[in-house]
N, C-alpha and C. Protein backbone atom coordinates (compact mmCIF):
# COMPACT_ATOMS: atom_id res chain seq x y z
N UNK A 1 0.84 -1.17 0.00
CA UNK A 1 0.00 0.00 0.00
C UNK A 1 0.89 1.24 0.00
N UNK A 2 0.70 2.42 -0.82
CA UNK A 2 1.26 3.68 -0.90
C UNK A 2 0.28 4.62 -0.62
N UNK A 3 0.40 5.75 -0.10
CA UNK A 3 -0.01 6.95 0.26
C UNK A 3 0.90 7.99 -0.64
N UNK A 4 -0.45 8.61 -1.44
CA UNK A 4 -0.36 9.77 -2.15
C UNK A 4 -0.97 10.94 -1.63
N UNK A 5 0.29 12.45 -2.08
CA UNK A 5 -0.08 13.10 -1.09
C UNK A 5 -0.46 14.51 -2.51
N UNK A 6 -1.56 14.45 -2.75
CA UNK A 6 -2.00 15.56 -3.65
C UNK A 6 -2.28 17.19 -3.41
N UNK A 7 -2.14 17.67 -4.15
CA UNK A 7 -2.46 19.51 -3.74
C UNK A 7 -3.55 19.52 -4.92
N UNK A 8 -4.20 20.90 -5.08
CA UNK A 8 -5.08 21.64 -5.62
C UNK A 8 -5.42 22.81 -5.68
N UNK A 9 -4.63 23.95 -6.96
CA UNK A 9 -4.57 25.11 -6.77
C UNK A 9 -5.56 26.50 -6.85
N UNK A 10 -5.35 27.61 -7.16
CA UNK A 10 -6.26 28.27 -6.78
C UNK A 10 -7.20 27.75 -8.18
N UNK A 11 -6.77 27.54 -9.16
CA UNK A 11 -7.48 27.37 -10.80
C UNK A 11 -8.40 25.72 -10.33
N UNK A 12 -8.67 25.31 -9.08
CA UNK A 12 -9.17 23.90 -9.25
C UNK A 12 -8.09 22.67 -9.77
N UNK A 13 -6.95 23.14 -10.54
CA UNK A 13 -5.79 22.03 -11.01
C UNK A 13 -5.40 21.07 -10.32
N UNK A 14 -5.36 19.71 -9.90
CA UNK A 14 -4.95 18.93 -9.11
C UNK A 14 -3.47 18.03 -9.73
N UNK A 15 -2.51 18.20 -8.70
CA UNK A 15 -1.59 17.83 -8.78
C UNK A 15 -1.00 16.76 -8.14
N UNK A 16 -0.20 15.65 -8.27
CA UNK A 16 0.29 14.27 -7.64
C UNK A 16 1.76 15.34 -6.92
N UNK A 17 1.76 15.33 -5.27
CA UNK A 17 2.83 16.10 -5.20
C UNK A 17 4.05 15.03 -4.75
N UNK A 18 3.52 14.06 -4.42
CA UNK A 18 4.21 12.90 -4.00
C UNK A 18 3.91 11.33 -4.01
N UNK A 19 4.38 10.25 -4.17
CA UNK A 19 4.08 8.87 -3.23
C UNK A 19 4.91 8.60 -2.21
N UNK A 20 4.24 7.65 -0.82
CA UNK A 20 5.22 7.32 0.14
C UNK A 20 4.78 6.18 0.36
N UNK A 21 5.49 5.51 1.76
CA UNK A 21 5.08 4.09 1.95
C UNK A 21 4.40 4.25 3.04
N UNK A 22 4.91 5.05 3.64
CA UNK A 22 4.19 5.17 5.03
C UNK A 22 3.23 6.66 5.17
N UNK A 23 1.85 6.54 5.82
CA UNK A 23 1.10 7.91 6.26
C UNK A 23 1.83 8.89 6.57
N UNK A 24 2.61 8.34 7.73
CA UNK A 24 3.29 9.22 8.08
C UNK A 24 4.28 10.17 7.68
N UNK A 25 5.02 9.56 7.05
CA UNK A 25 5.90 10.19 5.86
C UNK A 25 5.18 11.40 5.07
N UNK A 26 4.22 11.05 4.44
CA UNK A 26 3.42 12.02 3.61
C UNK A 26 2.79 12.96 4.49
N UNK A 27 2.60 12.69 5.77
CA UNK A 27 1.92 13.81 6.72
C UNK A 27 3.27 14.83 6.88
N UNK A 28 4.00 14.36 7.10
CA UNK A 28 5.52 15.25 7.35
C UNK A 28 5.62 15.91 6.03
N UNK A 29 5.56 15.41 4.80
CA UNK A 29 6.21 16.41 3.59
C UNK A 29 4.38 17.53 3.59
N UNK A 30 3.56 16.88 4.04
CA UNK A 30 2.31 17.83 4.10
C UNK A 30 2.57 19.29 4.60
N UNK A 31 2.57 18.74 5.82
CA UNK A 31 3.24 19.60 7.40
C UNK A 31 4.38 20.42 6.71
N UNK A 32 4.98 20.27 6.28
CA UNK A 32 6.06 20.95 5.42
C UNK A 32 5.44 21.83 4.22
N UNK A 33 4.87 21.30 3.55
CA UNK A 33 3.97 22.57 2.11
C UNK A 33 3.33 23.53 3.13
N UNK A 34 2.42 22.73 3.82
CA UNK A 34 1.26 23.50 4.49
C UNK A 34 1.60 24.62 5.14
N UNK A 35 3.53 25.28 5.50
CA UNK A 35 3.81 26.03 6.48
C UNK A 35 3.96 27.42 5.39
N UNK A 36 3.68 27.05 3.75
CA UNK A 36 4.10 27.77 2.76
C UNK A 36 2.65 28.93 3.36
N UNK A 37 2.66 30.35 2.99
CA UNK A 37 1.58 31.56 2.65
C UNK A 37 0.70 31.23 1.37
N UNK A 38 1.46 30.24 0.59
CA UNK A 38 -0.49 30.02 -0.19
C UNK A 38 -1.11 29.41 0.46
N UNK A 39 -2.53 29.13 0.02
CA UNK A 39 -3.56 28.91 0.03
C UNK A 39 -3.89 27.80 -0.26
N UNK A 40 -3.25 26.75 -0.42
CA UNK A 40 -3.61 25.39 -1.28
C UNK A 40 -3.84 24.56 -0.82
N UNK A 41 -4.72 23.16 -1.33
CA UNK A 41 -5.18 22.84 -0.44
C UNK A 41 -4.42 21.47 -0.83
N UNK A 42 -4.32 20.57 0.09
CA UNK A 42 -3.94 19.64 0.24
C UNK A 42 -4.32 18.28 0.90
N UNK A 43 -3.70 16.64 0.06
CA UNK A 43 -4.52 15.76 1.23
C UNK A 43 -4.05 14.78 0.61
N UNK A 44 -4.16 13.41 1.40
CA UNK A 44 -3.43 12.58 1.25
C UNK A 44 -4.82 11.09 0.90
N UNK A 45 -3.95 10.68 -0.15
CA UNK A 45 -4.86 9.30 -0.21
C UNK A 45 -4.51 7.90 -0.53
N UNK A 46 -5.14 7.24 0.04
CA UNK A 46 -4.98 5.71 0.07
C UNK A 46 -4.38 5.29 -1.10
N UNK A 47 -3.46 4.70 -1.44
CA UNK A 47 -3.09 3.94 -2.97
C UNK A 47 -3.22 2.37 -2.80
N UNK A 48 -4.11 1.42 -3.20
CA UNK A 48 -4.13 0.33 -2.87
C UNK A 48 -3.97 -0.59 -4.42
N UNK A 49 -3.82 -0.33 -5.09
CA UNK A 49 -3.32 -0.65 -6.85
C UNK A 49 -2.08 -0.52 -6.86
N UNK A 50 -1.97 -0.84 -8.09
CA UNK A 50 -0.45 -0.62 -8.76
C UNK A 50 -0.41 -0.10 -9.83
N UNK A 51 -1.76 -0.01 -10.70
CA UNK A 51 -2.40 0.63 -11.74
C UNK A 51 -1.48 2.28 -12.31
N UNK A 52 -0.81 2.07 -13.38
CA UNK A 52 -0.61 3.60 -13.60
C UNK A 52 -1.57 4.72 -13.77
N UNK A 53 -1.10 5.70 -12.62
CA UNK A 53 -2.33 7.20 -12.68
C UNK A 53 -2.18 8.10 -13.83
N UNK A 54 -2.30 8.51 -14.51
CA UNK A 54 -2.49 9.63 -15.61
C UNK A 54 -2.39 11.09 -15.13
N UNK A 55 -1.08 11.86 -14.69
CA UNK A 55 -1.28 12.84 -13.98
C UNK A 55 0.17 13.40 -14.19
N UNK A 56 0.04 14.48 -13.97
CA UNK A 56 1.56 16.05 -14.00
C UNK A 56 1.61 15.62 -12.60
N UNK A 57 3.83 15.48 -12.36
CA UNK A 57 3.70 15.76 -10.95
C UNK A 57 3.99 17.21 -11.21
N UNK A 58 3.83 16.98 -9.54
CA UNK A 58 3.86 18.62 -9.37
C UNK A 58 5.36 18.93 -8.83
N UNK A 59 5.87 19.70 -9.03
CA UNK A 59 7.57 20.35 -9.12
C UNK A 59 7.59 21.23 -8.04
């Protein structure tokens, strides 16, 4: 199982900002964006596939 940790900017755009192995991990690089002055929103989700996602990471 992986935990993906996505953002979503002011335009609605959703971005893959990371994968990890552990929650926790991805709560820490969260905790880390989240201390930025934008506005963005952010959140983390279950990865239980292996299936390739169709998506821009985000830089």
């Amino acid at each position: 199982m992986t935990f993906e940790l996505w953002r979503q900017d002011d335009n609605g755009n959703r971005f893959l900002v990371g994968t990890f192995t552990s929650h926790d991990a991805a709560e820490r690089r969260q905790a880390t964006l989240t201390r930025c002055q934008h506005k963005q929103i952010y959140w983390i989700a279950e990865r239980t596939t292996d299936e390739p996602r169709e998506t821009r990471p985000c830089r």
